[in-house]
Protein backbone atom coordinates (compact mmCIF):
# COMPACT_ATOMS: atom_id res chain seq x y z
CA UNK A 1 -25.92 2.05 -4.95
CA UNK A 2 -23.62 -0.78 -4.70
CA UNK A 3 -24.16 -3.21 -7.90
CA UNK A 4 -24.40 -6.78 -7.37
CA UNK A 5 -21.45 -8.22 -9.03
CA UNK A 6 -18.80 -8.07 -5.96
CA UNK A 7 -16.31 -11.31 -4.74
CA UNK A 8 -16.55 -11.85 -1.14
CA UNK A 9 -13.19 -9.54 -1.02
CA UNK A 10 -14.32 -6.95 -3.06
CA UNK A 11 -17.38 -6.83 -0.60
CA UNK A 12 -15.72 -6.79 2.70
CA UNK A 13 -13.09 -4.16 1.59
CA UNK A 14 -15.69 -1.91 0.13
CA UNK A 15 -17.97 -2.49 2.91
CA UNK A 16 -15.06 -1.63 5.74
CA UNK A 17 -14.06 1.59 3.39
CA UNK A 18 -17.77 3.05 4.40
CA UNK A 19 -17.30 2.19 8.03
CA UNK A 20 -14.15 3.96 8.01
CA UNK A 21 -15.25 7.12 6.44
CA UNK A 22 -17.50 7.26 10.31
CA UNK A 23 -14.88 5.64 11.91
CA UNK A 24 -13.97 8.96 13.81
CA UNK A 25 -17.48 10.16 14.68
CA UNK A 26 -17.86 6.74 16.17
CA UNK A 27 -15.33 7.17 18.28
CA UNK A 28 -16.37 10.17 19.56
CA UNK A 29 -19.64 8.58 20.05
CA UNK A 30 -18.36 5.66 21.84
CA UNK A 31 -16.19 8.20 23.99
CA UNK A 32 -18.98 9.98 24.90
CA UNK A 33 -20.69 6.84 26.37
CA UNK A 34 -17.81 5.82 28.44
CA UNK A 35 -17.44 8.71 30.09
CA UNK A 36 -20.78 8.46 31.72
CA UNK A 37 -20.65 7.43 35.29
CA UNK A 38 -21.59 3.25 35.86
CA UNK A 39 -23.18 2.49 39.14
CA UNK A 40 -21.48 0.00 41.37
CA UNK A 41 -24.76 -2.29 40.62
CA UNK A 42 -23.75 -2.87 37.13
CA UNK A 43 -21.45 -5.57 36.90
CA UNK A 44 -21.05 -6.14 33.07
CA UNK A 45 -22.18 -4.43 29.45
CA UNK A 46 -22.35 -6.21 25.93
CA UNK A 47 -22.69 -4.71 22.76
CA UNK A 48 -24.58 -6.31 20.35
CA UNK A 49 -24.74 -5.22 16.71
CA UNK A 50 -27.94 -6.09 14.80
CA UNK A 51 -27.35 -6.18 10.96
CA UNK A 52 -30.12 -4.53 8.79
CA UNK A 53 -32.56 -6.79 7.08
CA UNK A 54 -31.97 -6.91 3.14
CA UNK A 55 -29.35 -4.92 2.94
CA UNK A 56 -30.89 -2.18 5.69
CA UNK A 57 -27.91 -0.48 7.80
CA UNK A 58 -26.96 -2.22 11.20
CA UNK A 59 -27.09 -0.86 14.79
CA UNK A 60 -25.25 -1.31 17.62
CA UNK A 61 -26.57 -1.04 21.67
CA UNK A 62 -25.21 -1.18 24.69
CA UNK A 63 -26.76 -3.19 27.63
CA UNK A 64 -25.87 -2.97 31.09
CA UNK A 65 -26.03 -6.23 33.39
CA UNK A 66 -26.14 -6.50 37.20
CA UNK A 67 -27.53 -8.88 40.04
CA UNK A 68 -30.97 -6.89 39.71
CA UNK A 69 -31.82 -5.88 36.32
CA UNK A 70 -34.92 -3.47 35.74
CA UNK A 71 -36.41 -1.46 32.92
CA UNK A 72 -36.85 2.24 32.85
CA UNK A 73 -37.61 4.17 30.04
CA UNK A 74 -37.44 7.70 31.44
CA UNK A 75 -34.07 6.97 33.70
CA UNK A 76 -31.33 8.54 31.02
CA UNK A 77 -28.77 7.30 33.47
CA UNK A 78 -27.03 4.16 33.48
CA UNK A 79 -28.18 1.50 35.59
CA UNK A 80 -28.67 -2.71 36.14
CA UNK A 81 -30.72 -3.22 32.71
CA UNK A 82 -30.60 -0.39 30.96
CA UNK A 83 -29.86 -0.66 27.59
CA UNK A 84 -29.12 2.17 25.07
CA UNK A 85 -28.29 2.75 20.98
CA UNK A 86 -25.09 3.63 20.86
CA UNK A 87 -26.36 5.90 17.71
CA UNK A 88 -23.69 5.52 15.46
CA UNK A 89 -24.19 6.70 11.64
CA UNK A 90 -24.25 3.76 9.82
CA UNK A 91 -27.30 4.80 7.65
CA UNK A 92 -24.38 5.31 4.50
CA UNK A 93 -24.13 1.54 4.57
CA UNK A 94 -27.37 0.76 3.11
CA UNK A 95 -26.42 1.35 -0.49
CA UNK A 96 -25.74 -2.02 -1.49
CA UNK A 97 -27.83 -3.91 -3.83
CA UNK A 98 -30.37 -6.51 -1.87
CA UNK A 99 -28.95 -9.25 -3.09
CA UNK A 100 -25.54 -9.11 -1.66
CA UNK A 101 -27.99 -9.87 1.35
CA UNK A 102 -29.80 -13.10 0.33
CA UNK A 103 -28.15 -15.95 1.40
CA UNK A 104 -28.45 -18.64 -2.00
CA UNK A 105 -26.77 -15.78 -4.02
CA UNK A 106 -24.27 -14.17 -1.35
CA UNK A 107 -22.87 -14.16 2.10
CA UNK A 108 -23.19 -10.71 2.61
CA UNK A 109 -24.96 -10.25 5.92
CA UNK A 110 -22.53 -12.80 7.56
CA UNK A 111 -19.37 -10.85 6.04
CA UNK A 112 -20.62 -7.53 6.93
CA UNK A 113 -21.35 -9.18 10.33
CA UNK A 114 -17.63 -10.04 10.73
CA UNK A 115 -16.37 -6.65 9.21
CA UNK A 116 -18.82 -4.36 11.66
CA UNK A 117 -17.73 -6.18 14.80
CA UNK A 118 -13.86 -5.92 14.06
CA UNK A 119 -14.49 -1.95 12.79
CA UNK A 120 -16.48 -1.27 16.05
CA UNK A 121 -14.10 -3.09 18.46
CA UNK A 122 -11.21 -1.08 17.02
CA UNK A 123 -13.32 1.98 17.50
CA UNK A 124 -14.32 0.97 21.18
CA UNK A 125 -10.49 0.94 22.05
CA UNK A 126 -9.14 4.07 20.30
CA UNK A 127 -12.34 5.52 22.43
CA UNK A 128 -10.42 4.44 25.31
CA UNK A 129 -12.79 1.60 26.13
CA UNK A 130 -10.17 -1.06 26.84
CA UNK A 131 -9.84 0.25 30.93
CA UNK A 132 -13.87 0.48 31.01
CA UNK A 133 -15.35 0.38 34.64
CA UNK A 134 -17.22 -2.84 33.93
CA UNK A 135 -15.94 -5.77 32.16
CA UNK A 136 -17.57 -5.27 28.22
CA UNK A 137 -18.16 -8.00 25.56
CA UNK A 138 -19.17 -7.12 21.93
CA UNK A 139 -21.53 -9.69 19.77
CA UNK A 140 -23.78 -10.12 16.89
CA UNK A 141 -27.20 -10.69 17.36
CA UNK A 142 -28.34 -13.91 16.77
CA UNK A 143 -24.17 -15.16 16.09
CA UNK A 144 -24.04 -13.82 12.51
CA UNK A 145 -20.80 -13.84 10.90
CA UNK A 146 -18.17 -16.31 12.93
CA UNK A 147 -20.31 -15.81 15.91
CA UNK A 148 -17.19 -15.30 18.03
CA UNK A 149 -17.31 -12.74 20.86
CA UNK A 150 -14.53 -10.10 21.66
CA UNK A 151 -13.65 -8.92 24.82
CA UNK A 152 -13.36 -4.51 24.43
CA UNK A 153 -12.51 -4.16 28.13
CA UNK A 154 -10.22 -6.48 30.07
CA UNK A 155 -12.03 -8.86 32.68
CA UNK A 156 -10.73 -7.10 35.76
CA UNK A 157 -12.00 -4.03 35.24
């Protein structure tokens, strides 16, 4: 556990140094995903990384967009609306005290916001993702942290 008692900097670095320690089964992960084939169909993919609750570990998924979107749990393929946990292990990143978490005492959901997405970007492109088949943002659900979004895969794919 993570006592409360951190700066903003002291969080962030501390918080990236646990990312990094996955960093390369992430990639692997992230490889793994790319190499499956994309249907013509799907024209575009975000990921979108949902921070834990109180301090909980995030998530990240992948969705897959396209004229005509439809839902299939059994499909394991990719297709127009599917949408898949990317299933990296970020469970080591929920040992930080709760209150780094609550707002009126610290910012540390929208700093861990900001650190995640630049840690999983990076780990997107050493995966290879930057020539992906389909042109791929990457956000954070409901805009935490800056609420900017990065591109991972260049628009002309």
């Amino acid at each position: 556990m993570v006592p409360f008692g951190l700066t903003e900097a002291q969080f962030a670095t501390r918080y990236r140094r646990i990312l990094d320690k996955v960093s390369d089964s992430s990639i692997e992960r992230i490889a793994s995903v790319l190499q499956l084939p994309v249907p013509p169909a799907v024209l575009a993919a975000n990921v979108e990384i949902f921070m834990g609750e109180d301090g909980s570990a995030p998530s990240a998924w992948i969705y897959f967009r396209g004229e005509n979107n439809r839902v299939d749990n059994k499909d394991p393929t990719i297709f127009s609306g599917r949408s898949m946990d990317l299933a990296l292990d970020l469970a080591s990143l929920a040992c930080f005290d709760e209150r780094y978490f609550d707002l009126e005492q610290f910012p540390g959901t929208f700093l861990a916001a900001n650190v995640t997405k630049t840690w999983l970007a990076e780990c997107w492109w050493k995966a290879g993702g930057w020539p992906y088949t389909v042109p791929t943002t990457l956000s954070v659900h409901d805009d935490l942290g800056d609420g900017s979004i990065v591109a991972l895969s260049r628009a002309d794919a």
